[in-house]
C-alpha atoms as a PDB file:
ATOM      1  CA  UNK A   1      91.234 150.768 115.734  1.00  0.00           C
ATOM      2  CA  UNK A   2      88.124 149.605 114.404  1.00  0.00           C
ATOM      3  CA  UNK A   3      87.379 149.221 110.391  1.00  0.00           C
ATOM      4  CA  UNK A   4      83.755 148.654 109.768  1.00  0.00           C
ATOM      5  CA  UNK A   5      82.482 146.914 106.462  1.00  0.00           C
ATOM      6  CA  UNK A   6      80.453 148.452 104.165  1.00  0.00           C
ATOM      7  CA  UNK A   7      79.112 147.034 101.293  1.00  0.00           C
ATOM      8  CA  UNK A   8      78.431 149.686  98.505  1.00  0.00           C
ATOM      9  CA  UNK A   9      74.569 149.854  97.732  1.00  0.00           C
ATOM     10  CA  UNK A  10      74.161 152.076  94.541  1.00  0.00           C
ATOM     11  CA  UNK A  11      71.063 154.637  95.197  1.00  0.00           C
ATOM     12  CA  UNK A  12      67.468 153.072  94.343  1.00  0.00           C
ATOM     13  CA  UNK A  13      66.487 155.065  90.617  1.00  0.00           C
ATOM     14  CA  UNK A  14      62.316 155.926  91.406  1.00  0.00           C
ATOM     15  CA  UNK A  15      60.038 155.671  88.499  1.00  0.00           C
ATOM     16  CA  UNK A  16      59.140 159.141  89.734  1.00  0.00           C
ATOM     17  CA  UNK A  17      62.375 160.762  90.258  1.00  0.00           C
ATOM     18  CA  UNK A  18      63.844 160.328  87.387  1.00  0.00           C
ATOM     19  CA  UNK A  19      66.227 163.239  85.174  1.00  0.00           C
ATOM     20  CA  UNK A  20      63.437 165.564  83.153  1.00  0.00           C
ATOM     21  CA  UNK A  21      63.424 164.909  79.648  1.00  0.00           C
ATOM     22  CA  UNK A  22      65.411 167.874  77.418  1.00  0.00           C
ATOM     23  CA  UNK A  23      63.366 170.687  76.559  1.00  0.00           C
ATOM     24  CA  UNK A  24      62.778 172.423  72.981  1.00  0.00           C
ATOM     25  CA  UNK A  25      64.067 176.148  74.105  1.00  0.00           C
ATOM     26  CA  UNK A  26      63.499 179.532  72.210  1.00  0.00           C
ATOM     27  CA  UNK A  27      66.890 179.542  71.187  1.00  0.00           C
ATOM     28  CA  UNK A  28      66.575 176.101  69.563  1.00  0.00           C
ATOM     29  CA  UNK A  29      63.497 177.387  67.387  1.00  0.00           C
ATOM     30  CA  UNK A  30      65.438 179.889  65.965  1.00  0.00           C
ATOM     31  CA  UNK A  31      67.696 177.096  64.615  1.00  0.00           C
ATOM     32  CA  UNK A  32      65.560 174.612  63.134  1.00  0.00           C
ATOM     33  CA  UNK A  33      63.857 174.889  59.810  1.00  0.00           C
ATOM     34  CA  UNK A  34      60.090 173.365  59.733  1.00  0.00           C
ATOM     35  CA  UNK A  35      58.583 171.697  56.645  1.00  0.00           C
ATOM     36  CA  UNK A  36      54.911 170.061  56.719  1.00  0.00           C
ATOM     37  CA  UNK A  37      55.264 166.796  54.104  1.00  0.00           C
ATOM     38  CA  UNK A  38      51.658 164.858  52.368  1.00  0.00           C
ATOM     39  CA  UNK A  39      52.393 161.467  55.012  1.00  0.00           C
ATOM     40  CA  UNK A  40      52.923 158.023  52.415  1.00  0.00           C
ATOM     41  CA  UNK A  41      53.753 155.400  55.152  1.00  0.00           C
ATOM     42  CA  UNK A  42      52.133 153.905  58.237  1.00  0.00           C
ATOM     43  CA  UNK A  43      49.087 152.814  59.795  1.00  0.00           C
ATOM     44  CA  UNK A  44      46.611 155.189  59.505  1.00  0.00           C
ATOM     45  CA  UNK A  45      45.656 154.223  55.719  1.00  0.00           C
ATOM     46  CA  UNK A  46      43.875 156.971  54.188  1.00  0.00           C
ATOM     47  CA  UNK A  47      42.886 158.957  57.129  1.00  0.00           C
ATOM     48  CA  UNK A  48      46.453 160.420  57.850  1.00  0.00           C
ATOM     49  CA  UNK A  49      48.009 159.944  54.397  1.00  0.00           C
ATOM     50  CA  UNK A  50      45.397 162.013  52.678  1.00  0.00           C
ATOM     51  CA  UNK A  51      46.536 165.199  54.584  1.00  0.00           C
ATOM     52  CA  UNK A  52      49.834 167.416  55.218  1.00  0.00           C
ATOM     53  CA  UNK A  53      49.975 166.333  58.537  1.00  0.00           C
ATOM     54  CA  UNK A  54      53.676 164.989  58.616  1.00  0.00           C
ATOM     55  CA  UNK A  55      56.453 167.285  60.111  1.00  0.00           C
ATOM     56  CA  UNK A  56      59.589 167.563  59.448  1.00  0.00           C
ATOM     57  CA  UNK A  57      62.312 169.097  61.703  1.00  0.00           C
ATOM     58  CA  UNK A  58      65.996 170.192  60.750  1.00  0.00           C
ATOM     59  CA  UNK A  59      68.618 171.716  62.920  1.00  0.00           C
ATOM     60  CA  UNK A  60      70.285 173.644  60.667  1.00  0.00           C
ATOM     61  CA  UNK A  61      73.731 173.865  62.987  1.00  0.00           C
ATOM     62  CA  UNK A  62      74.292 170.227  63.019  1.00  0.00           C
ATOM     63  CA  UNK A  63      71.985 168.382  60.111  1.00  0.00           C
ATOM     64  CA  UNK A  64      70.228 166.425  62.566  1.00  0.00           C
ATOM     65  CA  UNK A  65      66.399 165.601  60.534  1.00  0.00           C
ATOM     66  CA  UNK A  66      63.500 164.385  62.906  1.00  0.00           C
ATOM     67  CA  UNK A  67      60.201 163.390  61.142  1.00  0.00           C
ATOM     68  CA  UNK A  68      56.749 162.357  62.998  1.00  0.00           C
ATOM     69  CA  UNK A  69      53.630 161.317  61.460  1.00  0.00           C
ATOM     70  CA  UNK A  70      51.979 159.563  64.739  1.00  0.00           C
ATOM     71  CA  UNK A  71      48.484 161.635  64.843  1.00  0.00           C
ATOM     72  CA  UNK A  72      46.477 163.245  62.245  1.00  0.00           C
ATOM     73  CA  UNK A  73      46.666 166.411  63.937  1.00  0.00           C
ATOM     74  CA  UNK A  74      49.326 169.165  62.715  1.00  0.00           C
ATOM     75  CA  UNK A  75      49.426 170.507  65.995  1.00  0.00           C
ATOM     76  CA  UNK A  76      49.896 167.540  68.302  1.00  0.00           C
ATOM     77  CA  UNK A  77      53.036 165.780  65.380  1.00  0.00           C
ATOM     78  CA  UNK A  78      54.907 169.461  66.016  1.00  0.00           C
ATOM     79  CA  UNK A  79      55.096 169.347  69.696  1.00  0.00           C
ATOM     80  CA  UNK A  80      55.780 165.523  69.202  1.00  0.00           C
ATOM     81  CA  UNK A  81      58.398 166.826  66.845  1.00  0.00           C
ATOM     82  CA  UNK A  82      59.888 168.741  68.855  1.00  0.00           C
ATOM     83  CA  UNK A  83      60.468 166.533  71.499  1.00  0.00           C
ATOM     84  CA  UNK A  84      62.373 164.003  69.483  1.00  0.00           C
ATOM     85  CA  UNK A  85      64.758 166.670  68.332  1.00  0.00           C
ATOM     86  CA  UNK A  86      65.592 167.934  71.772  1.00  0.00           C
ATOM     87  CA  UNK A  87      66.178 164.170  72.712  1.00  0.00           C
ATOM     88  CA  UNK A  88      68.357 163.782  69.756  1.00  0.00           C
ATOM     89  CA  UNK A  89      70.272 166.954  70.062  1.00  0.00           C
ATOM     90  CA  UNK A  90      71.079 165.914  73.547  1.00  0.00           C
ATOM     91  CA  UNK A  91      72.116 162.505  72.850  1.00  0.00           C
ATOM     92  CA  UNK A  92      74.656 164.269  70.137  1.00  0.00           C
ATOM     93  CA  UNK A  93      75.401 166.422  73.003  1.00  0.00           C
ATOM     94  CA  UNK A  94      76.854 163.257  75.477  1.00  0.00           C
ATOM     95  CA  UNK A  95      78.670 162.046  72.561  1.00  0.00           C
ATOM     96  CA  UNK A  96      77.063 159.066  71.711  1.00  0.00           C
ATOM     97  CA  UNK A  97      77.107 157.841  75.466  1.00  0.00           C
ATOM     98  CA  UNK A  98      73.767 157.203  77.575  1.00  0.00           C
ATOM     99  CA  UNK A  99      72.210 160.637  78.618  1.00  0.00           C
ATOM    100  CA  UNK A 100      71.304 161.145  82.781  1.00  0.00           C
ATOM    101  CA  UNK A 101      67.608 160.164  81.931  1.00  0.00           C
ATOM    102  CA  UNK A 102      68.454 157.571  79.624  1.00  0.00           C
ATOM    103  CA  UNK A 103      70.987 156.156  82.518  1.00  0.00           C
ATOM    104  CA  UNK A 104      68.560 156.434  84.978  1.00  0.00           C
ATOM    105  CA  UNK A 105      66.191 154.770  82.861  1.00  0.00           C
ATOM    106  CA  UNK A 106      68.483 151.731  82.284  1.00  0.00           C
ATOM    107  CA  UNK A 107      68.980 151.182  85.890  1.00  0.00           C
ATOM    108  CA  UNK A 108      65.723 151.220  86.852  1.00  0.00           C
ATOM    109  CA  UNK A 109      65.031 148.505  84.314  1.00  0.00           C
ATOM    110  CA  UNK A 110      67.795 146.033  85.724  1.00  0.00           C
ATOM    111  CA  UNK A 111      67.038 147.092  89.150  1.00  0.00           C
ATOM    112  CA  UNK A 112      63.211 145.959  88.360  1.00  0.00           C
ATOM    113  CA  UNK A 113      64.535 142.871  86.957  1.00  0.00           C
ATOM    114  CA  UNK A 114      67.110 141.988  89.677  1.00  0.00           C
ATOM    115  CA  UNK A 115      63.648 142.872  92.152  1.00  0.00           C
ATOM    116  CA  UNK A 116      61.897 139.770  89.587  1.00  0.00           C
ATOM    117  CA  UNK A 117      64.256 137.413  90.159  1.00  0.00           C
ATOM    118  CA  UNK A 118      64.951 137.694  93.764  1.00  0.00           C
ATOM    119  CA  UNK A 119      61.438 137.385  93.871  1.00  0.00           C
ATOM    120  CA  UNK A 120      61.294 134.127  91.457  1.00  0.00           C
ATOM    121  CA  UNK A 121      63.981 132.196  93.372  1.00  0.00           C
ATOM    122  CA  UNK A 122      62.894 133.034  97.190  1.00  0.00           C
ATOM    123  CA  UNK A 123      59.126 131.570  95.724  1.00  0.00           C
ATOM    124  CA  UNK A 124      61.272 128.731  94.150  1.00  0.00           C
ATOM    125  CA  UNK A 125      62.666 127.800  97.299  1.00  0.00           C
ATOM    126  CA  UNK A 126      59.872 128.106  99.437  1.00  0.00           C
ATOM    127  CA  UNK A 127      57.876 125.821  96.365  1.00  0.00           C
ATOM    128  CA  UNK A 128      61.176 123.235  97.143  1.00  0.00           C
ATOM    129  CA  UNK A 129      61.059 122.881 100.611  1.00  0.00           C
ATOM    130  CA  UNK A 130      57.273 122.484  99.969  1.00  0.00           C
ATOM    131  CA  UNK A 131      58.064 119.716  97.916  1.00  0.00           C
ATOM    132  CA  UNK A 132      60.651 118.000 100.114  1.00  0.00           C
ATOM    133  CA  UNK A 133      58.274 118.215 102.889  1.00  0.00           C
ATOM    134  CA  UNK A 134      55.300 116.426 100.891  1.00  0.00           C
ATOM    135  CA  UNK A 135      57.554 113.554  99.487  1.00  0.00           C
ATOM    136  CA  UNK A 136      58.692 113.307 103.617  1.00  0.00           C
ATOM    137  CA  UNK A 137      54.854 113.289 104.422  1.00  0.00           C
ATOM    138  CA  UNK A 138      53.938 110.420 102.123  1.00  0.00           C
ATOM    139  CA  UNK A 139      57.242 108.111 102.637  1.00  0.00           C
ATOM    140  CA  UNK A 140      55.923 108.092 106.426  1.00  0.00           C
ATOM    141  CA  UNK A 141      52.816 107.072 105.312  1.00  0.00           C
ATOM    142  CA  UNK A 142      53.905 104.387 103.028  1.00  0.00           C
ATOM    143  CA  UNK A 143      55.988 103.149 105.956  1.00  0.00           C
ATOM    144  CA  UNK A 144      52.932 102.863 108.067  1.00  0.00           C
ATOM    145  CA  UNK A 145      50.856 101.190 105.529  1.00  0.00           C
ATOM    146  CA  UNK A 146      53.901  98.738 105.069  1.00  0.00           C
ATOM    147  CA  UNK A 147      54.218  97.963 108.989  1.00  0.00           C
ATOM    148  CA  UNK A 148      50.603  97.638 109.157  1.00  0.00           C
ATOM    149  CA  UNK A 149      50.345  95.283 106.258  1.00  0.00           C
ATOM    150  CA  UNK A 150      53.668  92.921 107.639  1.00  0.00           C
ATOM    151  CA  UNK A 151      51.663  92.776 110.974  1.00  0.00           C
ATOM    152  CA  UNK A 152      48.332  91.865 109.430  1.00  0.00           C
ATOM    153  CA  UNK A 153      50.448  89.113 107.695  1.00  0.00           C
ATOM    154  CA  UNK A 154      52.275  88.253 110.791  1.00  0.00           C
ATOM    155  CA  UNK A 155      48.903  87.757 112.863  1.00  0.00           C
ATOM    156  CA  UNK A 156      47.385  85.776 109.610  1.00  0.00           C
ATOM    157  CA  UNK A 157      50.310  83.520 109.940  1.00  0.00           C
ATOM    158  CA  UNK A 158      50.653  82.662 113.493  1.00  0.00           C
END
């Protein structure tokens, strides 16, 4: 009987493939309560802080509170929002464990780093035997200059 070896390869995570972000449902709207706030902190000086621009988010089922003052637009910080709450309801959802995007996410980062340094040490060896083969290169060369100057001296001397 035969037992082949396998070595176990965990799947490749693509920048493109990865788990969809949660989405802010119909059902979810019904449960948050929405409150525009006059913004006071952040860049923007007095372009963003002199208008009610700021939203505020609350799910009312579990207290979660999700604020975003990022553009001056009304419009664009309640789909912005939005999003955050739907990422933070579904973090509270995994019980304060990584969620499938976030996972995916993670992997792809230390697979892109394990990628860098593979990378890094096959260019550091290749820079070494470089190296080696130059300080070869110029101890034969010093060895010829030295035979050629012991036979100039010999044929001075004789």
């Amino acid at each position: 009987m035969r037992r082949f070896l396998t070595t176990y390869r965990p799947l490749l995570v693509k920048r493109y493939n990865l788990p969809p972000r949660p989405k802010f449902t119909k059902e979810l709207e019904a449960e948050v309560e929405e409150s525009f706030l006059h913004g006071g902190r952040g860049p923007g000086g007095q372009k963003i802080n002199k208008c009610n621009s700021k939203v505020q988010l609350k799910h009312i089922p579990t207290g979660t509170v999700v604020s975003c003052q990022e553009t001056r637009s009304r419009s664009q910080n309640r789909i912005i929002a939005r999003e955050k709450l739907a990422l933070e309801l579904e973090k509270q959802r995994h019980g304060g464990e990584l969620t499938p995007r976030e996972d995916a996410i993670k992997r792809l980062a230390l697979q892109n780093k394990r990628a860098k340094d593979k990378k890094s040490q096959t260019k550091h060896s290749q820079h070494k035997l470089l190296n080696e083969a130059k300080k070869k290169e110029q101890e034969l060369e010093d060895e010829m200059i030295l035979q050629t100057i012991l036979q100039d001296s010999d044929a001075s001397e004789n």
